[in-house]
Protein backbone atom coordinates (compact mmCIF):
# COMPACT_ATOMS: atom_id res chain seq x y z
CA UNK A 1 86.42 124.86 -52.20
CA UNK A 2 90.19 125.53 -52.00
CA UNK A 3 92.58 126.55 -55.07
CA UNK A 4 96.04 126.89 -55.14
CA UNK A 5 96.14 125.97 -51.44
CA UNK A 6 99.84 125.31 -50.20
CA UNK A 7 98.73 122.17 -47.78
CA UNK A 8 97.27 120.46 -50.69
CA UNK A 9 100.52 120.85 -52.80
CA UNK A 10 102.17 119.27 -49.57
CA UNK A 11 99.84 116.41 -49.12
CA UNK A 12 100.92 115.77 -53.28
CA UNK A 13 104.40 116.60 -52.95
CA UNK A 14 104.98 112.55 -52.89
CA UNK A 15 103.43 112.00 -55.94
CA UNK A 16 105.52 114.01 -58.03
CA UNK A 17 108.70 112.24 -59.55
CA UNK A 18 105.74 109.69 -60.78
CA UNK A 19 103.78 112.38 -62.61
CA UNK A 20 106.82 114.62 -64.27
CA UNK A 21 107.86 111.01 -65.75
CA UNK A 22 104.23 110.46 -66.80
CA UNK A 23 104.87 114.05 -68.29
CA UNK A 24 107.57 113.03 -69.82
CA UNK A 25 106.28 110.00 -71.71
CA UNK A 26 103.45 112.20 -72.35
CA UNK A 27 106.07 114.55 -74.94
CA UNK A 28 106.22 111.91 -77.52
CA UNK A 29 102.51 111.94 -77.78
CA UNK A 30 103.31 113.31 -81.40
CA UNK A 31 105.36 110.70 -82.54
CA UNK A 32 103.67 107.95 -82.15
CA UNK A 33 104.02 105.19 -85.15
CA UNK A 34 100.41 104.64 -85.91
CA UNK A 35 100.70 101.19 -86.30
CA UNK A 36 101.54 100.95 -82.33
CA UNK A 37 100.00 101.44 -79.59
CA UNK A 38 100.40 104.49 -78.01
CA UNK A 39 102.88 104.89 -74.65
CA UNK A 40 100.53 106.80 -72.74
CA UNK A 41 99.85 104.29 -70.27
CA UNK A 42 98.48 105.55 -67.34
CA UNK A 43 98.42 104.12 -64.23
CA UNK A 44 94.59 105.15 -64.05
CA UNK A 45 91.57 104.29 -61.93
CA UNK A 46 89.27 102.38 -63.44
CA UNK A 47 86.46 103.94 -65.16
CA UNK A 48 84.55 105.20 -68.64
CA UNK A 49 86.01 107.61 -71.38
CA UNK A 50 84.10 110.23 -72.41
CA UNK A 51 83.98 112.17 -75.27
CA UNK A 52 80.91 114.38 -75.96
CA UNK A 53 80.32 116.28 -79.55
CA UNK A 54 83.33 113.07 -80.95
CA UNK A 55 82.08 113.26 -84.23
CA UNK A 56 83.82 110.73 -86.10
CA UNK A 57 87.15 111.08 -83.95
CA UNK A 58 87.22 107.93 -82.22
CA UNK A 59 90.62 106.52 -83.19
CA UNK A 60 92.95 108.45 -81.30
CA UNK A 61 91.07 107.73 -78.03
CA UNK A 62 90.74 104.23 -78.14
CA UNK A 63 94.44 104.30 -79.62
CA UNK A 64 95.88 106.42 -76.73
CA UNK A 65 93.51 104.60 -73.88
CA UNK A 66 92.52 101.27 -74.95
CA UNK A 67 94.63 99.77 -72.22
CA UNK A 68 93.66 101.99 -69.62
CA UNK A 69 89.56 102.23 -69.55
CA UNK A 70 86.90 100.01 -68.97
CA UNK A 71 84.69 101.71 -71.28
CA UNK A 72 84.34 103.95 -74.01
CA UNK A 73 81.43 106.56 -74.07
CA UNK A 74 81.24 108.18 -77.74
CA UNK A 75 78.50 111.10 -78.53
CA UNK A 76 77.65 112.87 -81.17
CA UNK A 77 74.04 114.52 -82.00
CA UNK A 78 74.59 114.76 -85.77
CA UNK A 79 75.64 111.23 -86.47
CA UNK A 80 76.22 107.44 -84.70
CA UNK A 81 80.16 107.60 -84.25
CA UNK A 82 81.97 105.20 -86.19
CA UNK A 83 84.39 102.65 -85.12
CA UNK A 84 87.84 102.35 -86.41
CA UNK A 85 87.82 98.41 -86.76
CA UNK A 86 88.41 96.81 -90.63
CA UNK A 87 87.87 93.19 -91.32
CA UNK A 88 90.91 91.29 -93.01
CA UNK A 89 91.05 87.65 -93.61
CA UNK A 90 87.57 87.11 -91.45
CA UNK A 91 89.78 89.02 -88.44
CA UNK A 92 88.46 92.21 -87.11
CA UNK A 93 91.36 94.94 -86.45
CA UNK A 94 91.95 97.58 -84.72
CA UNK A 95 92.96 100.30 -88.09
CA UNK A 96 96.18 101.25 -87.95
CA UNK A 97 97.38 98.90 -84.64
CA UNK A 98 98.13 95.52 -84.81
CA UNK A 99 95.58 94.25 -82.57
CA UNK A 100 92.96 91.97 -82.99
CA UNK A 101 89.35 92.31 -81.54
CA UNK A 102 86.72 89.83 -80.98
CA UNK A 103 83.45 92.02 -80.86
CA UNK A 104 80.46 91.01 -79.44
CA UNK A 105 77.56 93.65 -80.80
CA UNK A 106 74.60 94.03 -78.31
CA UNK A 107 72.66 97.06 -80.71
CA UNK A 108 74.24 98.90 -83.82
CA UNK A 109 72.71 101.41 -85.50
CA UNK A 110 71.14 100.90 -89.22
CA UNK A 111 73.05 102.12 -92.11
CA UNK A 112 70.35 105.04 -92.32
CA UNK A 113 71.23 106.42 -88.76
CA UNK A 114 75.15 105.75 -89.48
CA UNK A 115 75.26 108.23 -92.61
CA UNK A 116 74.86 111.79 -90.33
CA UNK A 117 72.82 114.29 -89.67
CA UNK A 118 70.58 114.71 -92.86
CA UNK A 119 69.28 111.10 -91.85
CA UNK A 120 68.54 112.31 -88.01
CA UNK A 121 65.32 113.44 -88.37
CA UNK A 122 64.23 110.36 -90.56
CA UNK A 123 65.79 107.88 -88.76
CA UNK A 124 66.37 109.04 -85.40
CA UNK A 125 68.68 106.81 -82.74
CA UNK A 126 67.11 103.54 -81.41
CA UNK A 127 64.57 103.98 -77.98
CA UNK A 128 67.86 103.90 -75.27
CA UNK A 129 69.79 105.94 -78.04
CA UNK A 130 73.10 104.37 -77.68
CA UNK A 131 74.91 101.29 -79.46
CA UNK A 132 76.86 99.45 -77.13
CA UNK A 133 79.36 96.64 -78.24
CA UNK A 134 82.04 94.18 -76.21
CA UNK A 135 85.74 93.93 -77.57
CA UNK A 136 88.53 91.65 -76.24
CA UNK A 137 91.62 91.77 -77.29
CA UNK A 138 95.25 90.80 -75.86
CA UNK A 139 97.54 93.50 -75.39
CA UNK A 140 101.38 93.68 -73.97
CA UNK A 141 100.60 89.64 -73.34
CA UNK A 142 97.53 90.91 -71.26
CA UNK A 143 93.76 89.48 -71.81
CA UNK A 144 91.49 92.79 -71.73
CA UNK A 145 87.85 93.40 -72.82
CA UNK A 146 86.20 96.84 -72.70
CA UNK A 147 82.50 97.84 -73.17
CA UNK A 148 82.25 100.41 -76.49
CA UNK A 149 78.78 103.14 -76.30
CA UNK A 150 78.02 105.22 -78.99
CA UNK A 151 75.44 107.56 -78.05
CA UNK A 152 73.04 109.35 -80.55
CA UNK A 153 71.72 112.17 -78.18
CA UNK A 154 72.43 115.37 -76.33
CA UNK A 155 76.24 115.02 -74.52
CA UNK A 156 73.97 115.94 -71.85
CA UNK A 157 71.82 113.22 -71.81
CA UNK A 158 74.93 111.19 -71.87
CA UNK A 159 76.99 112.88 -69.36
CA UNK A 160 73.95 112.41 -67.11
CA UNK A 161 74.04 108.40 -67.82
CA UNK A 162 78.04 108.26 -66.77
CA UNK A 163 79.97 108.04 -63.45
CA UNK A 164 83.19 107.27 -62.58
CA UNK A 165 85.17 108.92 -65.78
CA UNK A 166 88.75 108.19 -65.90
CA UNK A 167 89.44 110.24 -69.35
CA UNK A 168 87.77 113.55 -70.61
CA UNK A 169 88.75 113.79 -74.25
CA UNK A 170 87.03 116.90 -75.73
CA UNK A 171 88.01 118.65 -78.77
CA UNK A 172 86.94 120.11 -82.11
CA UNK A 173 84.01 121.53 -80.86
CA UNK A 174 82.38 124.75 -81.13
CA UNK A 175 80.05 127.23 -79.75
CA UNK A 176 78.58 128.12 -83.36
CA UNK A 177 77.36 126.52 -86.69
CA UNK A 178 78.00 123.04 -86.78
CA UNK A 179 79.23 122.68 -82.93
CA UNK A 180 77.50 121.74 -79.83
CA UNK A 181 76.87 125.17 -78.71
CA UNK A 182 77.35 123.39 -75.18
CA UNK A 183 80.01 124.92 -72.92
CA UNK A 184 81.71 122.00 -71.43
CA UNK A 185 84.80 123.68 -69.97
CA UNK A 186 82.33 127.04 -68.65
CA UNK A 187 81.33 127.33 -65.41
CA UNK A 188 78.49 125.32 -65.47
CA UNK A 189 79.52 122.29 -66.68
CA UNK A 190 83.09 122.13 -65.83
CA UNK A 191 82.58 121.16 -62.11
CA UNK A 192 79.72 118.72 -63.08
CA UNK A 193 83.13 117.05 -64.92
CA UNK A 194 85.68 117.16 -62.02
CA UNK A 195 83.16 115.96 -59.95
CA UNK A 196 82.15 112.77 -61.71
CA UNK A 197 86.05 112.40 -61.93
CA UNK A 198 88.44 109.40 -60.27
CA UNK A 199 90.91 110.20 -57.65
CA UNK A 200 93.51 109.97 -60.82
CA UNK A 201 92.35 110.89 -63.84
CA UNK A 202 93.22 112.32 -67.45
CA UNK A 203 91.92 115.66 -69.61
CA UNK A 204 92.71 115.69 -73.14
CA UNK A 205 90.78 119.35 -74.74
CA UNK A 206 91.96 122.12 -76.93
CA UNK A 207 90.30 124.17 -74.59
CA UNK A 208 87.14 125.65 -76.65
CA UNK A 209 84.08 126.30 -75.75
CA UNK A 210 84.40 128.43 -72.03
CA UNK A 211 82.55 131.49 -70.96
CA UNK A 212 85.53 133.14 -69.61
CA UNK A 213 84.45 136.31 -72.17
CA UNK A 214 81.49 136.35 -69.41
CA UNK A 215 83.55 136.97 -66.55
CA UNK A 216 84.07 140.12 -65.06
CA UNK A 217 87.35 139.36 -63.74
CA UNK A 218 88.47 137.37 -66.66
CA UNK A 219 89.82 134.47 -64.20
CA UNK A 220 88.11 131.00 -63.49
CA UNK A 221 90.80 128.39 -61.52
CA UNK A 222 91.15 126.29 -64.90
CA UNK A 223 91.98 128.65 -67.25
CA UNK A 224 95.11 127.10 -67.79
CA UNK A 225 92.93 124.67 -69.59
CA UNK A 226 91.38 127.40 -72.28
CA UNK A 227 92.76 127.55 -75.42
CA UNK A 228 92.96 131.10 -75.40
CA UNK A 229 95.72 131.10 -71.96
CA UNK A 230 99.11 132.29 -72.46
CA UNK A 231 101.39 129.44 -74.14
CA UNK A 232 104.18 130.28 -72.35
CA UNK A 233 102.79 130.14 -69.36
CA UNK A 234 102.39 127.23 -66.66
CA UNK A 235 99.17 125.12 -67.19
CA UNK A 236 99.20 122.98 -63.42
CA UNK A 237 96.60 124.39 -61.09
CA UNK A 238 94.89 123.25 -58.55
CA UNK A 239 90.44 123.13 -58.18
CA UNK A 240 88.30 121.00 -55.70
CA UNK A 241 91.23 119.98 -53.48
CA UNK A 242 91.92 118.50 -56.69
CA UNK A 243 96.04 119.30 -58.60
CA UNK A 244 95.35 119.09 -62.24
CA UNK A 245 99.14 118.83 -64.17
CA UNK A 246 99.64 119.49 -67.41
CA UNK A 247 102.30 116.43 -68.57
CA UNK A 248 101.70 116.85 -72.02
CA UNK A 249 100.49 118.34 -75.84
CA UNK A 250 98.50 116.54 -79.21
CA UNK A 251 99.40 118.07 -82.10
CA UNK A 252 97.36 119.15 -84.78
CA UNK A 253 96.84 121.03 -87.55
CA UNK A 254 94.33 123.67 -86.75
CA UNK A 255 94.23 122.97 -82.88
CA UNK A 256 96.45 121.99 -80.48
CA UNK A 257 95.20 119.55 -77.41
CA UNK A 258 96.49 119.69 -73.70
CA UNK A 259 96.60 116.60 -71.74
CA UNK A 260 96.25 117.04 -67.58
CA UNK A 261 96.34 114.29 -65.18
CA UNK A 262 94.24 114.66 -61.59
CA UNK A 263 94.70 114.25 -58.89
């Protein structure tokens, strides 16, 4: 394993000018009109989204990568995540974007396993416990389909189902009541993430949900990532021969999300 190793910033050193203007686009993440799509358009490998404990925040994912993945991998124990699609004139639409989609549903979930977590134990997820669904849609003059899951399970029963992520988008979670209690950006599972990771990649995460409080040193190589790291501070490191910039912020109200691109 080698961090903050001065060859590997050499062997990346070509790559830059590319990135800082992918870090710039990334800026005006928080101004996006929500009725287009976002400019975050990444010149990723392809590969899956995941986003384990989503809850019901799928439209800013799908909004923000919809051009960029080949699949979407929604979790959530509690509750099947919903879809942001409306129906308008017999057209299905992407809410808030002017796109439409032409879904092809393989499995949905009833209406009982739909309305949360009171209605788990009832009416628990289907026998493979995930929904999956087939949209196409034209974008910037561009034919695209993607494959939608929505998973009704453990993250890590999903995680363990998933290769070849492109996007980690993790936020909103917690360690007690009413989170996952599942430390995704702790030692443990951290490197299972990096490691199931592209050669270029994206992180979207406020950063919760570390053992860093554990450490005896107080230092893992991606604490830039945490939430509770210095602000002011600079958030590219380096992990797994692996240089991990930060290009970029989400706003919102309570918590604020980082965006890193690997490489």
């Amino acid at each position: 394993m080698t961090d903050n190793n001065d060859g590997l910033r050499v062997r990346h050193q070509h790559n830059l000018n590319e990135n800082r203007q992918n870090r710039n686009r990334a800026y005006y993440a928080n101004s996006i009109s929500r009725k287009q799509v976002s400019p975050l358009a990444f010149n990723l490998t392809p590969g899956a989204l995941f986003y384990p404990s989503c809850g019901r925040d799928s439209f800013e994912p799908i909004q923000m990568f919809i051009d960029s993945v080949t699949e979407f991998h929604f979790v959530d124990f509690d509750r099947v995540p919903p879809l942001p699609l409306i129906q308008r004139e017999n057209r299905t639409r992407l809410n808030w974007i002017d796109i439409d989609i032409k879904r092809r549903v393989n499995s949905e979930p009833s209406q009982e396993q739909s309305r949360g977590s009171q209605y788990f134990v009832r009416y628990p997820a289907n026998e493979e416990k995930r929904f999956q669904e087939t949209w196409e849609y034209t974008i910037g003059g561009n034919s695209r389909s993607v494959e939608i899951f929505r998973h009704h399970c453990d993250n890590l029963e999903a995680f363990d189902s998933v290769k070849n992520i492109s996007v980690f988008f993790y936020r909103g979670d917690s360690y007690g009541e009413g989170g996952s209690g599942q430390m995704w950006m702790g030692k443990e599972l951290f490197p299972k993430i990096v490691e199931k990771l592209n050669q270029r990649a994206i992180i979207v995460t406020d950063g919760a949900n570390h053992d860093l409080y554990l450490e005896k040193n107080k230092s893992i190589p991606w604490q830039p990532m945490l939430n509770c790291y210095p602000h002011e501070k600079s958030r590219d490191f380096y992990y797994q021969d692996r240089h991990f910039m930060h290009i970029g912020w989400i706003e919102r109200r309570l918590r604020q999300s980082g965006i890193w691109i690997v490489l």
